[in-house]
Protein backbone atom coordinates (compact mmCIF):
# COMPACT_ATOMS: atom_id res chain seq x y z
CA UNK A 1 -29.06 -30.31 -10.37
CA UNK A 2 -26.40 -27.59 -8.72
CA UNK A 3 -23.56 -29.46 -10.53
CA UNK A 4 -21.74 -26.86 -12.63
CA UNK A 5 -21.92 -27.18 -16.33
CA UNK A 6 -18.88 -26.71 -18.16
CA UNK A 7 -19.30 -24.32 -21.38
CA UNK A 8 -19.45 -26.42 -25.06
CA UNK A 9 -16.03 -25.95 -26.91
CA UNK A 10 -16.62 -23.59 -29.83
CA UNK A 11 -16.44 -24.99 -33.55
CA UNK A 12 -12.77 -24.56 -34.92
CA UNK A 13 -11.90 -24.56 -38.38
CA UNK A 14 -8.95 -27.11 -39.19
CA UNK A 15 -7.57 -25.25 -42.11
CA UNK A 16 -4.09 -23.68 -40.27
CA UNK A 17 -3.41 -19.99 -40.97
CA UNK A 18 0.37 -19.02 -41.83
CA UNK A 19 1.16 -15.27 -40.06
CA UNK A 20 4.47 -13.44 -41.07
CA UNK A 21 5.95 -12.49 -38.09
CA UNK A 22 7.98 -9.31 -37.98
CA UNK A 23 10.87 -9.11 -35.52
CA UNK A 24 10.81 -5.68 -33.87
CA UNK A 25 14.45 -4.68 -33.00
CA UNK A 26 14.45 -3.39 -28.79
CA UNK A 27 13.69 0.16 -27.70
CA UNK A 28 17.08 1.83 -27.44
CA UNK A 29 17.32 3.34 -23.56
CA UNK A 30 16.75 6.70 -23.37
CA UNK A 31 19.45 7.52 -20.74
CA UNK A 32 20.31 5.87 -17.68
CA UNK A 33 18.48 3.02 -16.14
CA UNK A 34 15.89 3.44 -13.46
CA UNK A 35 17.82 0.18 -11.39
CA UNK A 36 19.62 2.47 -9.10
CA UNK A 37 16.68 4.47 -7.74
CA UNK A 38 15.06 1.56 -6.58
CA UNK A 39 17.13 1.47 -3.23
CA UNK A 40 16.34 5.19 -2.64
CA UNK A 41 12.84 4.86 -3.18
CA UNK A 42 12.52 2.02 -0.81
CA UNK A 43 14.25 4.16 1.96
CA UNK A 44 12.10 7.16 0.99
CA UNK A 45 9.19 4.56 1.49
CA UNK A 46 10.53 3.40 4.75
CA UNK A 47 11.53 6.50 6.14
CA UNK A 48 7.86 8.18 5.55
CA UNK A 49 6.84 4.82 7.62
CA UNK A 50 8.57 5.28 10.50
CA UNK A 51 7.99 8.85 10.45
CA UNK A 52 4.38 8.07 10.28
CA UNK A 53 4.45 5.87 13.27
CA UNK A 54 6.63 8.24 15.69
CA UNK A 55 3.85 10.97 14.91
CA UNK A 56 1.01 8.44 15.48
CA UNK A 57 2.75 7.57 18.75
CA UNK A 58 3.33 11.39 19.83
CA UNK A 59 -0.42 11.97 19.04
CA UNK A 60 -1.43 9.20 21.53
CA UNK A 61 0.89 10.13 24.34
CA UNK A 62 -0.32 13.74 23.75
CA UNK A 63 -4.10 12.56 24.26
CA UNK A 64 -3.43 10.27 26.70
CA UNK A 65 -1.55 12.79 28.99
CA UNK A 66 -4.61 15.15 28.25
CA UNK A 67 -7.31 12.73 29.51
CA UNK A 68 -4.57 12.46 32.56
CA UNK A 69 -5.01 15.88 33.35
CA UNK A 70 -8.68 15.97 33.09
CA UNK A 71 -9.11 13.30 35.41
CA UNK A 72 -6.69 14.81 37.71
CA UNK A 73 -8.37 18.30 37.74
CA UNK A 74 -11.55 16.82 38.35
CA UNK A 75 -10.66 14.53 41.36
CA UNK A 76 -8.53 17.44 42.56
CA UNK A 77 -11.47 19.82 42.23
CA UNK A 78 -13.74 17.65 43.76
CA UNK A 79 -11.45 16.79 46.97
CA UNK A 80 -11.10 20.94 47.55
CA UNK A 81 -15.04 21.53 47.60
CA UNK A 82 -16.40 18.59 50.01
């Protein structure tokens, strides 16, 4: 009943069909190849992620030393008025 049913194969015709093939010579390059800027995009790449993660790690101390000094000024405020 849930069994999957495979599609019928569609009717072919067994007459075979000859095609000309034409043989296209290659693209001649345009300059230089792009093989050597694939190193200095991967270290542009890699660079932008570790720059990335030093500013995501600077933006956590930061709020992390802030909610530090709110905690302090609070239990330091609260020790000078009892």
């Amino acid at each position: 009943m849930f069994r999957p049913q495979l599609p019928e194969a569609p009717y072919l015709p067994t007459t075979t069909v000859t095609t000309q093939h034409q043989v296209q010579a290659p693209m001649p390059s345009a300059g230089r190849s792009l093989t050597p800027y694939v190193g200095v995009v991967a270290a542009v790449v890699v660079v932008g992620i570790v720059l990335t993660a030093l500013l995501a790690a600077v933006a956590v101390t930061a709020v992390s030393v802030a909610v530090a000094a709110v905690v302090l000024r609070s239990l330091l405020s609260n020790a000078n008025s009892r």
